[in-house]
PDB file of N, CA and C in Angstrom:
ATOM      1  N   UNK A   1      12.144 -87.137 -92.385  1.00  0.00           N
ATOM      2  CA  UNK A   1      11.773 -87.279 -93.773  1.00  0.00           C
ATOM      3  C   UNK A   1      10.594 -88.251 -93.855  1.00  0.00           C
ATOM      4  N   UNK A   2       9.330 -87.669 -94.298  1.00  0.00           N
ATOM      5  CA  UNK A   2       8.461 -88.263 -94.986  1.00  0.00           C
ATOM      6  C   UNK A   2       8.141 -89.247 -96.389  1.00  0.00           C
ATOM      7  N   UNK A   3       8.151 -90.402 -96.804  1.00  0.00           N
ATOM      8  CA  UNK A   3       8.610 -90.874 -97.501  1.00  0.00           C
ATOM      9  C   UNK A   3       7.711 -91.891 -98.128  1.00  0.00           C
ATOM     10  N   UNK A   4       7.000 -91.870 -99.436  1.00  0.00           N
ATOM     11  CA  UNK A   4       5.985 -92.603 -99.761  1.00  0.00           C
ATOM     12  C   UNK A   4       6.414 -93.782-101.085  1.00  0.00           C
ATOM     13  N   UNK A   5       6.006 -95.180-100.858  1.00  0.00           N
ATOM     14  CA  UNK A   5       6.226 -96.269-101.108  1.00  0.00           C
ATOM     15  C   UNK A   5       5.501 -97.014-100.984  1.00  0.00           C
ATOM     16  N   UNK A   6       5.311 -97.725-102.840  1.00  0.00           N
ATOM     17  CA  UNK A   6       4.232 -98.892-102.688  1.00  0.00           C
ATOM     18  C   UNK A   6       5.025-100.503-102.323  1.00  0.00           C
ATOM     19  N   UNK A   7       4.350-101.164-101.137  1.00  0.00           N
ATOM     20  CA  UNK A   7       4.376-101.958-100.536  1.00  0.00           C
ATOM     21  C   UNK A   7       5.366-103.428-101.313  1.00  0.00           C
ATOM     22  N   UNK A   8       4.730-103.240-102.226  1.00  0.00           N
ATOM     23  CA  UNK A   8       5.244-104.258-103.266  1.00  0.00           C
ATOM     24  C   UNK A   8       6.572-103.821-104.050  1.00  0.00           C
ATOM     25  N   UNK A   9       6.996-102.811-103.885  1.00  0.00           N
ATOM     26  CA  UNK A   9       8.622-102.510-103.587  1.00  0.00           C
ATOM     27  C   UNK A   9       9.654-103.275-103.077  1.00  0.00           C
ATOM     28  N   UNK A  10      10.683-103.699-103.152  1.00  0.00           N
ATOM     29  CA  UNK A  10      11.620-104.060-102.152  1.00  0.00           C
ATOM     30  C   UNK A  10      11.932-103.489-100.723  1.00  0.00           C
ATOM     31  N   UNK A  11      12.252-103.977-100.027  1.00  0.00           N
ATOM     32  CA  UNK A  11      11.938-103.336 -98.514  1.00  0.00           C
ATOM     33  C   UNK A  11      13.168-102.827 -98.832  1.00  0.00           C
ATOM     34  N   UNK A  12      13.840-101.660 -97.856  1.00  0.00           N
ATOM     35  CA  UNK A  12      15.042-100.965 -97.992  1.00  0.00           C
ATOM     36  C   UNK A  12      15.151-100.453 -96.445  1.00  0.00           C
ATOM     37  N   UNK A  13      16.553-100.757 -95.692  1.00  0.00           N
ATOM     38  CA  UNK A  13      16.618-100.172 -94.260  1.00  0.00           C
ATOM     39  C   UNK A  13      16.329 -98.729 -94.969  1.00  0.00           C
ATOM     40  N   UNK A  14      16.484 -97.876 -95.918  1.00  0.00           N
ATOM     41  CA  UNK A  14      16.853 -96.478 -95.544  1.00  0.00           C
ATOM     42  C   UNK A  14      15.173 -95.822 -95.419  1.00  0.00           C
ATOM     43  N   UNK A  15      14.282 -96.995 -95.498  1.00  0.00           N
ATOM     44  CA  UNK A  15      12.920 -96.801 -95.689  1.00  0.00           C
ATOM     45  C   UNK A  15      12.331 -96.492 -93.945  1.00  0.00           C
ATOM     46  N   UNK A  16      13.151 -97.042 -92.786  1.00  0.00           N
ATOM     47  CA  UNK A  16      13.119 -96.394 -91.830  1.00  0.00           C
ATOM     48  C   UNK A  16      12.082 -96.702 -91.381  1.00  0.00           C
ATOM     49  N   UNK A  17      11.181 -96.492 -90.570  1.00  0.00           N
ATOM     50  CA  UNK A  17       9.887 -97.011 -89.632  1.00  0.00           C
ATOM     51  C   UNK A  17       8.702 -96.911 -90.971  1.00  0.00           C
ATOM     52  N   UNK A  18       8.416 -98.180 -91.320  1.00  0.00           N
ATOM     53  CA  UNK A  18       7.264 -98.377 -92.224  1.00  0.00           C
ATOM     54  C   UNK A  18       6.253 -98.337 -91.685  1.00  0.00           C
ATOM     55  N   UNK A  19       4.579 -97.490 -92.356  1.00  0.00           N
ATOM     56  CA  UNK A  19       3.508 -97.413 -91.921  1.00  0.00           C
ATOM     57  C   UNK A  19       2.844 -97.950 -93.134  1.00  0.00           C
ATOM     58  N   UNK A  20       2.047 -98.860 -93.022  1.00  0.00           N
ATOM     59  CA  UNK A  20       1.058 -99.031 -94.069  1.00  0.00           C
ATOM     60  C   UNK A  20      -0.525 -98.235 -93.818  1.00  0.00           C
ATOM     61  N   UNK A  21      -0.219 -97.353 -94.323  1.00  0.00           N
ATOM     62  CA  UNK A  21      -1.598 -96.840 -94.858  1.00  0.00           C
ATOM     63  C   UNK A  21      -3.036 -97.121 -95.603  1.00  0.00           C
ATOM     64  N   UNK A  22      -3.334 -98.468 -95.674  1.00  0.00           N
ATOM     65  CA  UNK A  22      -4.260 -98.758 -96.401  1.00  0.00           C
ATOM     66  C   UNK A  22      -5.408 -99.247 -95.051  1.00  0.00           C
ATOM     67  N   UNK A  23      -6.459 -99.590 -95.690  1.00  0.00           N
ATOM     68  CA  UNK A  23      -7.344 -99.928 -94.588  1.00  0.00           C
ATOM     69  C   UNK A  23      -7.501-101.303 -94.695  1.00  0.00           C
ATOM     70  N   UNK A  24      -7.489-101.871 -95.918  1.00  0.00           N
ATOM     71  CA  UNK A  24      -7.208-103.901 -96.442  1.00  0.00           C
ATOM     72  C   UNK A  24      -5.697-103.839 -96.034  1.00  0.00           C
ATOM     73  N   UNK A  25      -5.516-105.213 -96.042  1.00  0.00           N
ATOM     74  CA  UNK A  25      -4.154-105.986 -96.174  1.00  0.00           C
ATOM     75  C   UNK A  25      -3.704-105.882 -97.517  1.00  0.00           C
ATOM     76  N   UNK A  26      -2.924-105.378 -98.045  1.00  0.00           N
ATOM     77  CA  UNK A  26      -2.327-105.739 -99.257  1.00  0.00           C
ATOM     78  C   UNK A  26      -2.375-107.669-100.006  1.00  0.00           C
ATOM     79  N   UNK A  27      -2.234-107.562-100.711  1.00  0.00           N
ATOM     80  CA  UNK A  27      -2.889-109.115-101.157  1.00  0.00           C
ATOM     81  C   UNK A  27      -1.783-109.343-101.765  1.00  0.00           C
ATOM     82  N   UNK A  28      -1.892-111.155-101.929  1.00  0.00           N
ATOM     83  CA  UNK A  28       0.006-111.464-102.059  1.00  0.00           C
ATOM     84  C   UNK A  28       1.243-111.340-100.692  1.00  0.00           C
ATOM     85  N   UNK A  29       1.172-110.289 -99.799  1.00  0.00           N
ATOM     86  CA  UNK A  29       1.618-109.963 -99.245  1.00  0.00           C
ATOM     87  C   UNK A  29       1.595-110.510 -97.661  1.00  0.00           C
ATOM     88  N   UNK A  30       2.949-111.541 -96.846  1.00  0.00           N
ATOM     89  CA  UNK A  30       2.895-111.700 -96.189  1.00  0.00           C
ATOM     90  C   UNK A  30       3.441-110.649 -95.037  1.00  0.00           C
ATOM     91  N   UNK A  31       2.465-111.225 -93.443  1.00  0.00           N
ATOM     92  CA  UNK A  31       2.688-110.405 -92.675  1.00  0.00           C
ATOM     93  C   UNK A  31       4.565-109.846 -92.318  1.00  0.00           C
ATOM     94  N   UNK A  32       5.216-111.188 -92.605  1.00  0.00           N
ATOM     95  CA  UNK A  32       6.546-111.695 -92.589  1.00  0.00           C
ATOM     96  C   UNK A  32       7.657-110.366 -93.435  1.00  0.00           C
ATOM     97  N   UNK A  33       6.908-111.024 -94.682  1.00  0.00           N
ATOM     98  CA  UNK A  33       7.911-110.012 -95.981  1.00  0.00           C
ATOM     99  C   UNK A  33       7.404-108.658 -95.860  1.00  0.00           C
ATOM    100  N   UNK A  34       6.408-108.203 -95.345  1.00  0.00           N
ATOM    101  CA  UNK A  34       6.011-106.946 -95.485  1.00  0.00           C
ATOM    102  C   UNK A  34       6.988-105.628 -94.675  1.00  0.00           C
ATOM    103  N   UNK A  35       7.295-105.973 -93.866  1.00  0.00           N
ATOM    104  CA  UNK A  35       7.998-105.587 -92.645  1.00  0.00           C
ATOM    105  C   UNK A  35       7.556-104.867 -92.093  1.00  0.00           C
ATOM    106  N   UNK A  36       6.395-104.249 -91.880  1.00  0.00           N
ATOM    107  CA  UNK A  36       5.831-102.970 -91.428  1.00  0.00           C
ATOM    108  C   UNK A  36       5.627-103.050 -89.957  1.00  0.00           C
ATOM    109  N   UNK A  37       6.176-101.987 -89.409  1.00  0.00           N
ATOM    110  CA  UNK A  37       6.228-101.596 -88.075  1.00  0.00           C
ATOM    111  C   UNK A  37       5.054-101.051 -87.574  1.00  0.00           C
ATOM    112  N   UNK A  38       3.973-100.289 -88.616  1.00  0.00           N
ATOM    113  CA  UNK A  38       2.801 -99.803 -88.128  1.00  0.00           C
ATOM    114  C   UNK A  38       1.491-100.314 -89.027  1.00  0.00           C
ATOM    115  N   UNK A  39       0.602-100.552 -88.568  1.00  0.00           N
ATOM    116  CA  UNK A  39      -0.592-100.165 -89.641  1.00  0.00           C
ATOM    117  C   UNK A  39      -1.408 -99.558 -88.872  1.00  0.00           C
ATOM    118  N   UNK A  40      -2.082 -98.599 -89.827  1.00  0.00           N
ATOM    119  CA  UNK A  40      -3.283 -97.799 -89.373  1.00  0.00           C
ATOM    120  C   UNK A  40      -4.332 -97.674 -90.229  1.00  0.00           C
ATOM    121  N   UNK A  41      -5.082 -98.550 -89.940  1.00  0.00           N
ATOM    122  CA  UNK A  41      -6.220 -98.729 -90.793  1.00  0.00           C
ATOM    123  C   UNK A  41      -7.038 -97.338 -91.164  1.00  0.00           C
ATOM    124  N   UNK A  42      -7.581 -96.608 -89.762  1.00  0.00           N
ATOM    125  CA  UNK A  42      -8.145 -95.559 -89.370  1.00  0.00           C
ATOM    126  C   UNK A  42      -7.840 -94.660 -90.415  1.00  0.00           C
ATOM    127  N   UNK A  43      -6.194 -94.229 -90.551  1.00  0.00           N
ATOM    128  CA  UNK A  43      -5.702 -93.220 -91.323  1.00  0.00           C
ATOM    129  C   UNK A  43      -6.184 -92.960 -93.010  1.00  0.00           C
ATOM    130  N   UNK A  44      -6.388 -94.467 -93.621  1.00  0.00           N
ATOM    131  CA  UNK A  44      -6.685 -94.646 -94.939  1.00  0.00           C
ATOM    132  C   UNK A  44      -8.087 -93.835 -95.303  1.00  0.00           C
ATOM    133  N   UNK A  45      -8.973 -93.178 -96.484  1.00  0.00           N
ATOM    134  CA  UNK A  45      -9.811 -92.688 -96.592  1.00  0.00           C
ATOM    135  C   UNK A  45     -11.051 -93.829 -96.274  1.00  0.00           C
ATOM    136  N   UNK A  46     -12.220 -93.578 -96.082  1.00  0.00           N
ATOM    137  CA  UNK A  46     -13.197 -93.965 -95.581  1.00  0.00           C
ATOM    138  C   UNK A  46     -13.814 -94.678 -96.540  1.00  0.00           C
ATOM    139  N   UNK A  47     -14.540 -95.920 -96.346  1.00  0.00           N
ATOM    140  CA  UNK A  47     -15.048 -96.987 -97.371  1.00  0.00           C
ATOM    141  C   UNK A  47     -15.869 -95.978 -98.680  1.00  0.00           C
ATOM    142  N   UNK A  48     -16.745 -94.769 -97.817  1.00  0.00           N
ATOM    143  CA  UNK A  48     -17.693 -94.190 -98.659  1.00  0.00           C
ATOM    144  C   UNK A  48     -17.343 -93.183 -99.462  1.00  0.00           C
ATOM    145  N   UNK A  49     -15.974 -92.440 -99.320  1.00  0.00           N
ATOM    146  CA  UNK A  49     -14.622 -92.070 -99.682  1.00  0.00           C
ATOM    147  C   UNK A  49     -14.190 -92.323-100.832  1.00  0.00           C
ATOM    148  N   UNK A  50     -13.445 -93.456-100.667  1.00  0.00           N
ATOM    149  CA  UNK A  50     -13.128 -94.229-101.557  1.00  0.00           C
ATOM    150  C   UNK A  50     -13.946 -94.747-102.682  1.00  0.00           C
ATOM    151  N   UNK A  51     -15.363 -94.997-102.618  1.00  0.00           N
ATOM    152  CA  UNK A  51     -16.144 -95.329-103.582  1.00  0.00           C
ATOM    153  C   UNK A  51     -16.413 -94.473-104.693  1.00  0.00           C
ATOM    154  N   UNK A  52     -16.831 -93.083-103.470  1.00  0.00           N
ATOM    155  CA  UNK A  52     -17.166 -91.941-104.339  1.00  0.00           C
ATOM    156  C   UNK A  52     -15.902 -91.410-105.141  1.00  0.00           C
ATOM    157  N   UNK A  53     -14.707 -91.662-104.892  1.00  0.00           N
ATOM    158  CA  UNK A  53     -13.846 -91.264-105.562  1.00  0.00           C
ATOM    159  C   UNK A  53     -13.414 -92.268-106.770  1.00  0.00           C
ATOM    160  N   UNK A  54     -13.197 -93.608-106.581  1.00  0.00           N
ATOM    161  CA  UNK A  54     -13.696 -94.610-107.631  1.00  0.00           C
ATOM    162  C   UNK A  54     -12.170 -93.995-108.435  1.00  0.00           C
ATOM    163  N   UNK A  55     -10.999 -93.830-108.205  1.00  0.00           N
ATOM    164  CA  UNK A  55      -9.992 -93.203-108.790  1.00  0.00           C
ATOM    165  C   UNK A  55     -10.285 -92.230-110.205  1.00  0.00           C
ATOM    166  N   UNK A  56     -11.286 -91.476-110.045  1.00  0.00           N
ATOM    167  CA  UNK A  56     -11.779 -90.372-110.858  1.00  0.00           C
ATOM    168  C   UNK A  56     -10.723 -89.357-110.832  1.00  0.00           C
ATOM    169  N   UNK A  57      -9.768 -88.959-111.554  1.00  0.00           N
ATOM    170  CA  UNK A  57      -9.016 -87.677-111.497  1.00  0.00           C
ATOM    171  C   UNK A  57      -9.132 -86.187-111.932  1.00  0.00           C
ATOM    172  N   UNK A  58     -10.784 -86.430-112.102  1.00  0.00           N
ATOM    173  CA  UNK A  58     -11.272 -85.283-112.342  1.00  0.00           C
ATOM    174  C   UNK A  58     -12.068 -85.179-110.695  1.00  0.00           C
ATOM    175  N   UNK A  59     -11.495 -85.723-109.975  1.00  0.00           N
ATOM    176  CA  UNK A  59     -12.608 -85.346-108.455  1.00  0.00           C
ATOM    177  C   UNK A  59     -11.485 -85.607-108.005  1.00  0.00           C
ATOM    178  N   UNK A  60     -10.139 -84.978-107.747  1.00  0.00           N
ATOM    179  CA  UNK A  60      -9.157 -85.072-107.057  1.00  0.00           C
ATOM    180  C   UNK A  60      -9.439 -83.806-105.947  1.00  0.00           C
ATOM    181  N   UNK A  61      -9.192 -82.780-106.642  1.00  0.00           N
ATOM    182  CA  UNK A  61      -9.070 -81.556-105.757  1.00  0.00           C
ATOM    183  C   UNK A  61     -10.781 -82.063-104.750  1.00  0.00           C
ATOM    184  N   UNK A  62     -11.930 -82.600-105.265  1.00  0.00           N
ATOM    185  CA  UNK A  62     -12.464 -82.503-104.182  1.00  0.00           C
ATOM    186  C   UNK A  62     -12.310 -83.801-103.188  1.00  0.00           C
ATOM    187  N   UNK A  63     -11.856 -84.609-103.451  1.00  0.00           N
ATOM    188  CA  UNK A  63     -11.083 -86.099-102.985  1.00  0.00           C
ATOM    189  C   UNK A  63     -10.182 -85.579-101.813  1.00  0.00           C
ATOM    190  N   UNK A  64      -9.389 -84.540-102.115  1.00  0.00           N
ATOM    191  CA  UNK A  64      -7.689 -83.991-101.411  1.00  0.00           C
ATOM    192  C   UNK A  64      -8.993 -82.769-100.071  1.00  0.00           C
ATOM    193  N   UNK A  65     -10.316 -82.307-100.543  1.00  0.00           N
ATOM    194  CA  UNK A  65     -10.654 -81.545 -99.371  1.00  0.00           C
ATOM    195  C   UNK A  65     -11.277 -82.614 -98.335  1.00  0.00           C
ATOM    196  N   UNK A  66     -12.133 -83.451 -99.163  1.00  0.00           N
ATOM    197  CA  UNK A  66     -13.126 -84.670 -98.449  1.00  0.00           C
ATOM    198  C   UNK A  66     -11.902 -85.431 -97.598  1.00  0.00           C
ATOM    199  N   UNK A  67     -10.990 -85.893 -97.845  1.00  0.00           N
ATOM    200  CA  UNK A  67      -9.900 -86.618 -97.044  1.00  0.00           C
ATOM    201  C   UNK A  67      -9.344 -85.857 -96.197  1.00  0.00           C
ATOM    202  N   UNK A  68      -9.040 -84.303 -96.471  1.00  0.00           N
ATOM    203  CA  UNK A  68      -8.079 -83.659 -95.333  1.00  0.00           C
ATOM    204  C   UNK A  68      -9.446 -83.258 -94.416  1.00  0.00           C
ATOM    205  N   UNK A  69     -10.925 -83.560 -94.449  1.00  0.00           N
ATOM    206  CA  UNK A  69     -11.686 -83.306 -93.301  1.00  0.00           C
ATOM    207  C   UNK A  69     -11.655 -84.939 -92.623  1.00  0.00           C
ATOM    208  N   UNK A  70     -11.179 -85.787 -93.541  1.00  0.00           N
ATOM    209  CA  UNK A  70     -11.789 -87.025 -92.595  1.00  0.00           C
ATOM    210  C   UNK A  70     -10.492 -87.282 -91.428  1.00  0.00           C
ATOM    211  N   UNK A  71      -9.288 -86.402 -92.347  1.00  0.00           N
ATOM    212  CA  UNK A  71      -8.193 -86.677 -90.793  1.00  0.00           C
ATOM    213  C   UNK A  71      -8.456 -85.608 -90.097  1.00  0.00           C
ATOM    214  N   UNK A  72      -9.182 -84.733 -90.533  1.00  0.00           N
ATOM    215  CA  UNK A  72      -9.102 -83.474 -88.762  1.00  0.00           C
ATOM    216  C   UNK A  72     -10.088 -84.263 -87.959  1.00  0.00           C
ATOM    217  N   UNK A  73     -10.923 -85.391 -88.536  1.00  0.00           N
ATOM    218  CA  UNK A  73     -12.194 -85.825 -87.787  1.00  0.00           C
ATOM    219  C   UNK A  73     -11.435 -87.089 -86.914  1.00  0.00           C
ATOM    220  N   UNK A  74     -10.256 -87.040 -87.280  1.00  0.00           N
ATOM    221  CA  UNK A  74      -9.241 -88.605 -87.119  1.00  0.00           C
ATOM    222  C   UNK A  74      -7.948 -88.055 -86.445  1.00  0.00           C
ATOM    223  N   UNK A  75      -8.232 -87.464 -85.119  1.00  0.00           N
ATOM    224  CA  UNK A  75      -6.836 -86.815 -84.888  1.00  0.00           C
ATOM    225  C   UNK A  75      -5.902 -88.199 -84.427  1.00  0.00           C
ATOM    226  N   UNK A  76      -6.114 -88.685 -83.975  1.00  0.00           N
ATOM    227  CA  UNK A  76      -5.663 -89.843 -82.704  1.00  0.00           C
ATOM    228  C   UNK A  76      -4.905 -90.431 -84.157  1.00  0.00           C
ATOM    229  N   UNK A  77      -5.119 -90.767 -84.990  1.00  0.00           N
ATOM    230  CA  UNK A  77      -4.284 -91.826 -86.144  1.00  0.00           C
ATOM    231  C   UNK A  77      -3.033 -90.590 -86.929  1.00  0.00           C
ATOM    232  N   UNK A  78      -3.448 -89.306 -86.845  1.00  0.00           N
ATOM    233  CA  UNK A  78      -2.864 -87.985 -87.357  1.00  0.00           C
ATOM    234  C   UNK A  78      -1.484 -88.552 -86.136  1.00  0.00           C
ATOM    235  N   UNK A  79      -2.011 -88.157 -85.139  1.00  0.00           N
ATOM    236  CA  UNK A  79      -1.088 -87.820 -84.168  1.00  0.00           C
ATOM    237  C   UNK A  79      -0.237 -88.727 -83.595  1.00  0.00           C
ATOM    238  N   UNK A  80      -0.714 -90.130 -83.734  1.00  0.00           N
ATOM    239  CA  UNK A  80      -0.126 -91.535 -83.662  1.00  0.00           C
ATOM    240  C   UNK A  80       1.164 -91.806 -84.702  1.00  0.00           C
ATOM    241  N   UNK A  81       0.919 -91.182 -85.550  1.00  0.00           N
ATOM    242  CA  UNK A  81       2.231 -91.177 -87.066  1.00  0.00           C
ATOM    243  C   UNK A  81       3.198 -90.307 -86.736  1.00  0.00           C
ATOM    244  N   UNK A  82       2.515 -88.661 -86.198  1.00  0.00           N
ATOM    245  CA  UNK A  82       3.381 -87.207 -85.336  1.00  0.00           C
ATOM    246  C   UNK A  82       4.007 -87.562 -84.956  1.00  0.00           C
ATOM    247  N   UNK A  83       3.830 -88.836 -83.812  1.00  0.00           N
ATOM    248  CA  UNK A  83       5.035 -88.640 -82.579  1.00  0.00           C
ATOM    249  C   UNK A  83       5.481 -89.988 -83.213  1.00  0.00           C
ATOM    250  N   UNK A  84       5.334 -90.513 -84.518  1.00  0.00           N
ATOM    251  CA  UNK A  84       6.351 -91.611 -84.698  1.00  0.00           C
ATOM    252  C   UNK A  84       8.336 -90.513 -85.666  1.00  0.00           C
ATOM    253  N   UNK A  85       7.134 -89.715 -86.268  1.00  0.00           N
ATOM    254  CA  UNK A  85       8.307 -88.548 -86.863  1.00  0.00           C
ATOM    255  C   UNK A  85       9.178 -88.311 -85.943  1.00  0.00           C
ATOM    256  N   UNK A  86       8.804 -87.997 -84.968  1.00  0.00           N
ATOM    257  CA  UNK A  86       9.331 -87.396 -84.038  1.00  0.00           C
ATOM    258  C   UNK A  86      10.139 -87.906 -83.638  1.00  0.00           C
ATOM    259  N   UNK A  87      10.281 -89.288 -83.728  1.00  0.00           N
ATOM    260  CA  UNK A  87      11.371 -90.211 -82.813  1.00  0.00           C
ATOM    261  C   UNK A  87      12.122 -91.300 -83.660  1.00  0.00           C
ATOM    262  N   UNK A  88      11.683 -90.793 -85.104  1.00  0.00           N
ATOM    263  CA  UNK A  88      12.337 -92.149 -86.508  1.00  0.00           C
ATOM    264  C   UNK A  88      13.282 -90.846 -87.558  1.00  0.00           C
ATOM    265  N   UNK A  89      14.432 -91.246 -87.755  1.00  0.00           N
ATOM    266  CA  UNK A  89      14.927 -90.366 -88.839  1.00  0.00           C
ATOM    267  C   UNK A  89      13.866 -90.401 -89.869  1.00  0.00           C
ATOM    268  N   UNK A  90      13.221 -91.372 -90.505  1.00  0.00           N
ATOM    269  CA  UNK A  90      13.128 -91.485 -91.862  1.00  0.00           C
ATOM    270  C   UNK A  90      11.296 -92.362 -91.473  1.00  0.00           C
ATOM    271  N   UNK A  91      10.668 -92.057 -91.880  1.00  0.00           N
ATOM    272  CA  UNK A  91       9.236 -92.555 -91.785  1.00  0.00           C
ATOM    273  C   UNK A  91       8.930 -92.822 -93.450  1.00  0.00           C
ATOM    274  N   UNK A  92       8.023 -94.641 -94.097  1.00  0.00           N
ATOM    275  CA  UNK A  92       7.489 -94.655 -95.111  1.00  0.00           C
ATOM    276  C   UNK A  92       6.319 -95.001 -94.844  1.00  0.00           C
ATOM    277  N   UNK A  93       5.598 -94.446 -96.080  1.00  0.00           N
ATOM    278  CA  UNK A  93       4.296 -94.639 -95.925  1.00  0.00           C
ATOM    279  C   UNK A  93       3.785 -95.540 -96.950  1.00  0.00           C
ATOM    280  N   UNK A  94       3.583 -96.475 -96.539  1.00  0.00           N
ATOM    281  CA  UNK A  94       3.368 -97.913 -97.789  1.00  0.00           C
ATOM    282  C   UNK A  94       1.886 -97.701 -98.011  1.00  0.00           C
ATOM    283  N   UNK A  95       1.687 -97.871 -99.575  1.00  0.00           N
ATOM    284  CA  UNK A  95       0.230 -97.987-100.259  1.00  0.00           C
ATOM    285  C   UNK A  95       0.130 -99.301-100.903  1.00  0.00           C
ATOM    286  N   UNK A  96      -0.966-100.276-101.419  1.00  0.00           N
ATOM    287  CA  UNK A  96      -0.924-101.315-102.337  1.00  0.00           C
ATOM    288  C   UNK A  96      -1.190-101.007-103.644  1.00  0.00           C
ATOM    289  N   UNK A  97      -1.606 -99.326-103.986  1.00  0.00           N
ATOM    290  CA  UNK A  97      -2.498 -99.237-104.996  1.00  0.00           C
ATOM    291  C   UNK A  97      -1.646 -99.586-106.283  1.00  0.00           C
ATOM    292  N   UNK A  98      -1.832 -99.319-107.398  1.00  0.00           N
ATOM    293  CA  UNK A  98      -1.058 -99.697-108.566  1.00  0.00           C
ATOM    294  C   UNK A  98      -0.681 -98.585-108.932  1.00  0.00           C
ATOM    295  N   UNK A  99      -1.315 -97.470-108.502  1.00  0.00           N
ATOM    296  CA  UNK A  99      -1.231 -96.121-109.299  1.00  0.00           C
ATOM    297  C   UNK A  99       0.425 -95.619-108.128  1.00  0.00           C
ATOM    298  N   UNK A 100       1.216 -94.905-109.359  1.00  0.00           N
ATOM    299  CA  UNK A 100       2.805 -94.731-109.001  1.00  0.00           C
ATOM    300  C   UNK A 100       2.700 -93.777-107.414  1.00  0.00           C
ATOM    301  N   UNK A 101       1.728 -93.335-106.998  1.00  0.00           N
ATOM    302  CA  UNK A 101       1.913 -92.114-106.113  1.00  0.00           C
ATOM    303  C   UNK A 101       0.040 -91.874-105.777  1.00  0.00           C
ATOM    304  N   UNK A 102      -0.604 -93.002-104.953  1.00  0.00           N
ATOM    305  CA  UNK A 102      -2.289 -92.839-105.050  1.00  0.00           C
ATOM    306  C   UNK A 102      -2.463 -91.259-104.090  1.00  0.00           C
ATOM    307  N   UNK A 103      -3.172 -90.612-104.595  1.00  0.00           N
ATOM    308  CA  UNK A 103      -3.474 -89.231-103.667  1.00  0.00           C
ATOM    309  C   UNK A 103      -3.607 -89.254-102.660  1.00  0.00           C
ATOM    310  N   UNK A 104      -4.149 -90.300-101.792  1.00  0.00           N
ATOM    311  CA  UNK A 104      -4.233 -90.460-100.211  1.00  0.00           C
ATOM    312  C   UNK A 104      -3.162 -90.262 -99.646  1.00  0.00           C
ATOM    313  N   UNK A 105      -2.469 -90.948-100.483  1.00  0.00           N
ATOM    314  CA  UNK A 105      -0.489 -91.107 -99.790  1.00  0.00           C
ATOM    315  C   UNK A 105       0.071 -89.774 -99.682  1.00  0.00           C
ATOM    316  N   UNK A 106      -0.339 -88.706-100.841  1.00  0.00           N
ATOM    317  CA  UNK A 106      -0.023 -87.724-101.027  1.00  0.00           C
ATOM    318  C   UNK A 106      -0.284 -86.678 -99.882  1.00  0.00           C
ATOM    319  N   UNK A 107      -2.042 -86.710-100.263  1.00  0.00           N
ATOM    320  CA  UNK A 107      -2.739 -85.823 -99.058  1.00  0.00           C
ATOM    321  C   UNK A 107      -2.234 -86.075 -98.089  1.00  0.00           C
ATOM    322  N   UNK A 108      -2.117 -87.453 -97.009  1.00  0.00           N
ATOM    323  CA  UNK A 108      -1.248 -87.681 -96.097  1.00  0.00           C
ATOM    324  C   UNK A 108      -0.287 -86.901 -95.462  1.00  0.00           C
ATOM    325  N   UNK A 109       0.951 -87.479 -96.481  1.00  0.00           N
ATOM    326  CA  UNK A 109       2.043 -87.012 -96.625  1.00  0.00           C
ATOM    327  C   UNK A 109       2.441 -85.816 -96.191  1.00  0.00           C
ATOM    328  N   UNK A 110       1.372 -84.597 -96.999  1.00  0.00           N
ATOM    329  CA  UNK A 110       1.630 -83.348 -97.000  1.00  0.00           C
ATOM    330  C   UNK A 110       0.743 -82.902 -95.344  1.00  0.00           C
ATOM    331  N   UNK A 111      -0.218 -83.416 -95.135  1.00  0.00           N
ATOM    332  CA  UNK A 111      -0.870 -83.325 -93.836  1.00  0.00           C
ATOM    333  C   UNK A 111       0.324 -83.568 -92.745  1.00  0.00           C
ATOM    334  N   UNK A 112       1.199 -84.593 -92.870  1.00  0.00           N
ATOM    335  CA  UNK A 112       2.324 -84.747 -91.840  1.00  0.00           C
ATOM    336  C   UNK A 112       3.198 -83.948 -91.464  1.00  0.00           C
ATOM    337  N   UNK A 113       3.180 -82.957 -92.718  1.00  0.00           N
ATOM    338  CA  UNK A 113       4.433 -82.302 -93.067  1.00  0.00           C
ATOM    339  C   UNK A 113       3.974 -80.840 -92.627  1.00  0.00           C
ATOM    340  N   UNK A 114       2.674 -80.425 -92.584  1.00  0.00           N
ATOM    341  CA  UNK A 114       2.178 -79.267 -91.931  1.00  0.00           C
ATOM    342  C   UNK A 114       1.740 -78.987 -91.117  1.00  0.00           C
TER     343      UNK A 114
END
C-alpha cells in the first residue's frame, strides 16, 4: 500500500516506511520528530518545474505530463522507492506542502502503482 501524508501530521506506525518526497527540508521540522526512513530529494519535481507550475491548477494536466517525463528521466530514485514496496507492507509518502493532497504526491503515487 501506497500511502500519501503531509509531514506535519502525527507520525503513525501504520504509516510504515516513510519517504519524504520534497527536495527542501520541511521547516519547523526536526530531523528527530520527523521519522523518516528515506529522503529523496531527486524524486521531487525539478526547481524549473516547480516554478513554472507556481501551484497554477489550470496547468495541472500539463504539470502531471512535465513530471511523469522528469521521473522516466529519474529512473534510479523511481526504482529506489520500487524495491522499498517491495519489501515494506505499507510505504508513506510525506509532502510539506499546505495543499491537502499537492499533485506531485499524486503523480508519484500513481507512477508507483503502475
Amino acid at each position: 500500500m501506497i500511502k500519501i501524508k503531509r509531514i506535519y501530521e502525527d507520525y503513525s506506525e501504520s504509516d510504515g516506511y516513510r519517504i519524504l518526497i520534497d527536495r527542501l527540508w520541511p521547516r519547523g521540522i526536526s530531523k528527530e520528530s520527523a521519522k523518516i526512513d528515506l529522503w529523496i530529494k531527486e524524486i521531487a519535481p525539478s526547481n524549473d518545474l516547480r516554478k513554472w507550475y507556481s501551484h497554477n491548477s489550470e496547468k495541472n494536466k500539463q504539470f502531471q505530463k512535465k513530471y511523469i517525463n522528469e521521473l522516466e528521466d529519474n529512473p534510479d530514485s523511481v526504482n529506489e522507492i520500487k524495491k522499498k514496496i517491495n519489501t515494506q507492507k505499507t510505504i508513506t509518502l510525506l509532502y510539506a506542502s499546505k495543499a491537502s493532497k499537492p499533485i506531485h504526491a499524486i503523480v508519484l503515487q500513481q507512477a508507483l502503482r503502475d
